[in-house]
C-alpha atoms as a PDB file:
ATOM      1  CA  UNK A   1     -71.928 -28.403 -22.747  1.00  0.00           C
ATOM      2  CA  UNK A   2     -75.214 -29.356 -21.364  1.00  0.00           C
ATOM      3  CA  UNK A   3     -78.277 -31.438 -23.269  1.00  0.00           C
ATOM      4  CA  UNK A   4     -81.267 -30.459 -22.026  1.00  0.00           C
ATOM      5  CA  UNK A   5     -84.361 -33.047 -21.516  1.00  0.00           C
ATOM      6  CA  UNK A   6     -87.535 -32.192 -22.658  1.00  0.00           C
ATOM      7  CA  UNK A   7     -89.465 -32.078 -19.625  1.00  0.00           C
ATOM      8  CA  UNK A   8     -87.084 -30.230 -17.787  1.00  0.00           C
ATOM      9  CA  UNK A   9     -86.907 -27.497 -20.768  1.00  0.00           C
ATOM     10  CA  UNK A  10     -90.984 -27.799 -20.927  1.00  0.00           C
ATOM     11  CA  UNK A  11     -91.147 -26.550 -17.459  1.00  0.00           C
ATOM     12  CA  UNK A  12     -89.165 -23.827 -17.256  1.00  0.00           C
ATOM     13  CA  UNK A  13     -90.819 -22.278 -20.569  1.00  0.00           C
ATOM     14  CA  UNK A  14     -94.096 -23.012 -19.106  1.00  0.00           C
ATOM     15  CA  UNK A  15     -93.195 -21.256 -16.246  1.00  0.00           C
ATOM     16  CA  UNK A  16     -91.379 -18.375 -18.729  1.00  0.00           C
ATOM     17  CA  UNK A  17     -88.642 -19.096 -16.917  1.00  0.00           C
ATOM     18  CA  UNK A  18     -85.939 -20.034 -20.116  1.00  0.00           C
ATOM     19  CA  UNK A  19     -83.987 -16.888 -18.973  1.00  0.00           C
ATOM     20  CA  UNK A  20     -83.360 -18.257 -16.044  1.00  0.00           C
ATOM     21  CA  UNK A  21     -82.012 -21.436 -17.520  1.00  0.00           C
ATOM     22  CA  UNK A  22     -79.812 -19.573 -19.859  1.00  0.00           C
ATOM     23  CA  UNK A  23     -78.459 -17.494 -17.061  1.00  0.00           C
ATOM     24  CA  UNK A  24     -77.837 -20.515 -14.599  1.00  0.00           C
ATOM     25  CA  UNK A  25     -76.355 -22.464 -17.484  1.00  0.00           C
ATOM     26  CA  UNK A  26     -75.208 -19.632 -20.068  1.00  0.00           C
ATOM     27  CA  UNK A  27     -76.583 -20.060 -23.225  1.00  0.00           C
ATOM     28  CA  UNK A  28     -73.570 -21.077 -24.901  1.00  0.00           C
ATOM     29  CA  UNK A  29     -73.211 -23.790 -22.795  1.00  0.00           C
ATOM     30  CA  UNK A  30     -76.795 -25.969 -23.394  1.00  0.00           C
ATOM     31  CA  UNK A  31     -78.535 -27.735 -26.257  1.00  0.00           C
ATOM     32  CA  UNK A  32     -81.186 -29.924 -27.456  1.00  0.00           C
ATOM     33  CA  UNK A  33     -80.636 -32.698 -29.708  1.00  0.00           C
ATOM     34  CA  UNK A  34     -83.210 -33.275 -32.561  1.00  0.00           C
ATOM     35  CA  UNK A  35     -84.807 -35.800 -31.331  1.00  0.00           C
ATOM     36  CA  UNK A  36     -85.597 -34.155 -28.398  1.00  0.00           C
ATOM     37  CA  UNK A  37     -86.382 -31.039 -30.868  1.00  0.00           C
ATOM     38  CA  UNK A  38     -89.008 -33.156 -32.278  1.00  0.00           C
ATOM     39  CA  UNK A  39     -90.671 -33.990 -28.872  1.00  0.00           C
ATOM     40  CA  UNK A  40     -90.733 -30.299 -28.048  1.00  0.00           C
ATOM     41  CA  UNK A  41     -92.626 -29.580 -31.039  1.00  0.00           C
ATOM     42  CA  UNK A  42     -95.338 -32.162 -29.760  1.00  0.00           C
ATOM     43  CA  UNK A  43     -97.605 -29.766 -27.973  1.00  0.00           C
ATOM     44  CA  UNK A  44     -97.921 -27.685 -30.630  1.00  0.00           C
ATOM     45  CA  UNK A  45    -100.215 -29.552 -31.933  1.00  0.00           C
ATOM     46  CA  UNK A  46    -102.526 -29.153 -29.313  1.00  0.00           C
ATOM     47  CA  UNK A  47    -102.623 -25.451 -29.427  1.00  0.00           C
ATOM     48  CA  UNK A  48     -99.576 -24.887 -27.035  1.00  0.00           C
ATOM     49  CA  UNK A  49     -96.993 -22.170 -27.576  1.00  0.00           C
ATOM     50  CA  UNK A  50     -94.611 -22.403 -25.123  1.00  0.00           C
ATOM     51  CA  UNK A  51     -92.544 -24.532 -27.348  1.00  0.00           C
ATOM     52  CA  UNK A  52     -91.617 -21.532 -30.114  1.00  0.00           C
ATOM     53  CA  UNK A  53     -89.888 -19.772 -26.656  1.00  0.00           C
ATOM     54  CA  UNK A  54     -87.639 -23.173 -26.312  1.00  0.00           C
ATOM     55  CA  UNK A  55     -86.646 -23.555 -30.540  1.00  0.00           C
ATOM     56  CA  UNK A  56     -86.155 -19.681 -30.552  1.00  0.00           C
ATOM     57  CA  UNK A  57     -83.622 -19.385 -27.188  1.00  0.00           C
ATOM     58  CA  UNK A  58     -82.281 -23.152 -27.229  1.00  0.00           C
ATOM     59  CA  UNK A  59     -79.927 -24.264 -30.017  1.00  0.00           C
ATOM     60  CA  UNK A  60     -80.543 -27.757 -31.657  1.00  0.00           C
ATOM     61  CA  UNK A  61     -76.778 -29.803 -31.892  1.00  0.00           C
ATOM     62  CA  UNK A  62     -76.709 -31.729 -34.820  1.00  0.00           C
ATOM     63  CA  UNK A  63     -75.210 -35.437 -34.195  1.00  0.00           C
ATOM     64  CA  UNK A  64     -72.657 -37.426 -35.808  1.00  0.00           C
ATOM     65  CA  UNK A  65     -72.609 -40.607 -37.651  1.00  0.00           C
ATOM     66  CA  UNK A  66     -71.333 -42.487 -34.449  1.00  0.00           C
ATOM     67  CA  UNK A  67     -73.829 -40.542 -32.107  1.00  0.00           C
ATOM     68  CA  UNK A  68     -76.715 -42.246 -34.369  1.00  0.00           C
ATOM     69  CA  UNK A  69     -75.160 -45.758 -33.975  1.00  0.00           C
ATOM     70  CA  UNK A  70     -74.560 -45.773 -30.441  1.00  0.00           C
ATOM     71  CA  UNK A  71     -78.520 -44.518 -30.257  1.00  0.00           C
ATOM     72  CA  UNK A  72     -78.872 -47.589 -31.877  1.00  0.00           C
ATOM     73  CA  UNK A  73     -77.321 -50.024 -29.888  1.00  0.00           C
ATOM     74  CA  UNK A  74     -79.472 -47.933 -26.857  1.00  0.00           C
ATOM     75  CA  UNK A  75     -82.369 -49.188 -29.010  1.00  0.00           C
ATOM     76  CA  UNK A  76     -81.433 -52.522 -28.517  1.00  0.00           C
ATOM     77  CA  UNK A  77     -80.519 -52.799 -25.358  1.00  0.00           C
ATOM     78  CA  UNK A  78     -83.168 -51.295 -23.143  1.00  0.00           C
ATOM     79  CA  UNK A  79     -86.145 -50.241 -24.747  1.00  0.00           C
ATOM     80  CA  UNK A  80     -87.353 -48.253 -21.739  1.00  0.00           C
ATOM     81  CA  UNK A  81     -86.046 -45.193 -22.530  1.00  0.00           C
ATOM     82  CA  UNK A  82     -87.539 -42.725 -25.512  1.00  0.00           C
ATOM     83  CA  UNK A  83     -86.032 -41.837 -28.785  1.00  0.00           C
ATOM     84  CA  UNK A  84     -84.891 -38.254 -27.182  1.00  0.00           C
ATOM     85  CA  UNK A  85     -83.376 -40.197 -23.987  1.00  0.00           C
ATOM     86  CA  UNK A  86     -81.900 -42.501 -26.293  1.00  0.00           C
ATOM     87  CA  UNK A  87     -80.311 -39.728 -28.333  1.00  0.00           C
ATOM     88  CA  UNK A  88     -79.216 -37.339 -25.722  1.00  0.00           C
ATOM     89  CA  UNK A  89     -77.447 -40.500 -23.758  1.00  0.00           C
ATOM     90  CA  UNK A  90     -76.010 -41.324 -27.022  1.00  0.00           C
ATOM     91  CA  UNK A  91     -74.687 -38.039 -27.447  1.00  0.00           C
ATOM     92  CA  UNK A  92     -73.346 -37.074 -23.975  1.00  0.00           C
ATOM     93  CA  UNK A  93     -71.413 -40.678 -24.415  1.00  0.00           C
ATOM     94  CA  UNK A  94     -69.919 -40.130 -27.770  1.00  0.00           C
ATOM     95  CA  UNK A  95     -68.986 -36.390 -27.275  1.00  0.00           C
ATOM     96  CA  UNK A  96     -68.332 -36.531 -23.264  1.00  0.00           C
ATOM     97  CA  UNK A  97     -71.152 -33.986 -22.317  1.00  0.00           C
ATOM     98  CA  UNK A  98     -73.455 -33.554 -19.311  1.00  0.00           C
ATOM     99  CA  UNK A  99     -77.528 -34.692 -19.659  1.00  0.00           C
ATOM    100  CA  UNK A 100     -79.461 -33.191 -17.337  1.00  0.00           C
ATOM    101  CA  UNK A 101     -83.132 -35.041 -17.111  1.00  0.00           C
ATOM    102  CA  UNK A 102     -85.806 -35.766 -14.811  1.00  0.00           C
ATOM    103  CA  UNK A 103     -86.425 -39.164 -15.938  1.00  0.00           C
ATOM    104  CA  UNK A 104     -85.560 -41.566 -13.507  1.00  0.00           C
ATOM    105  CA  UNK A 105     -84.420 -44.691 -16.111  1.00  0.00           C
ATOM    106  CA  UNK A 106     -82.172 -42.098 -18.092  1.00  0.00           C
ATOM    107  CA  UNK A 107     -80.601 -41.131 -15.253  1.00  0.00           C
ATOM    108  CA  UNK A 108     -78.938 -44.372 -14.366  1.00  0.00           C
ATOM    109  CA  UNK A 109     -77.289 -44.165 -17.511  1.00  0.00           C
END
């Protein structure tokens, strides 16, 4: 399994590319956590649509007790890196999964 950042799942629908994604990754094998859910629903409020293509083709993984705690200790330890970073990090630890991100202080986690 794969979590998907926000940007990098913002770009490709902008560019009505998700297919592509899915077909690269195979759609069983990505996901968004909530929190990163909940920053995809941002633009929405600005009149953007592109997010409805991500929530209806990319599946949201719930997390577990001990994914929310280690997001926690993230919390405390750097607080460079946003509550979807912190998440997705979190969750790749706990359930040994792949992040793939743009964002150059989540990566050197």
């Amino acid at each position: 399994m794969i979590i998907i950042d926000t940007d990098i799942l913002s770009m490709f629908a902008k560019a009505d590319a998700l297919d592509l994604l899915l077909k690269f990754t195979g759609k069983a094998q990505i996901g968004m956590t909530p929190a990163i859910a909940d920053e995809v629903l941002v633009p929405l409020q600005y009149g953007y649509d592109f997010p409805l293509q991500i929530l209806a083709q990319i599946p949201i993984i719930p997390i577990s007790a001990s994914v929310g705690e280690a997001s926690v200790q993230l919390q405390l330890e750097t607080a460079k890196l946003g509550r979807g970073e912190r998440e997705a990090i979190a969750f790749c630890q706990v359930e040994k999964v792949l992040f793939a991100t743009n964002d150059a202080i989540a990566r050197k986690f």
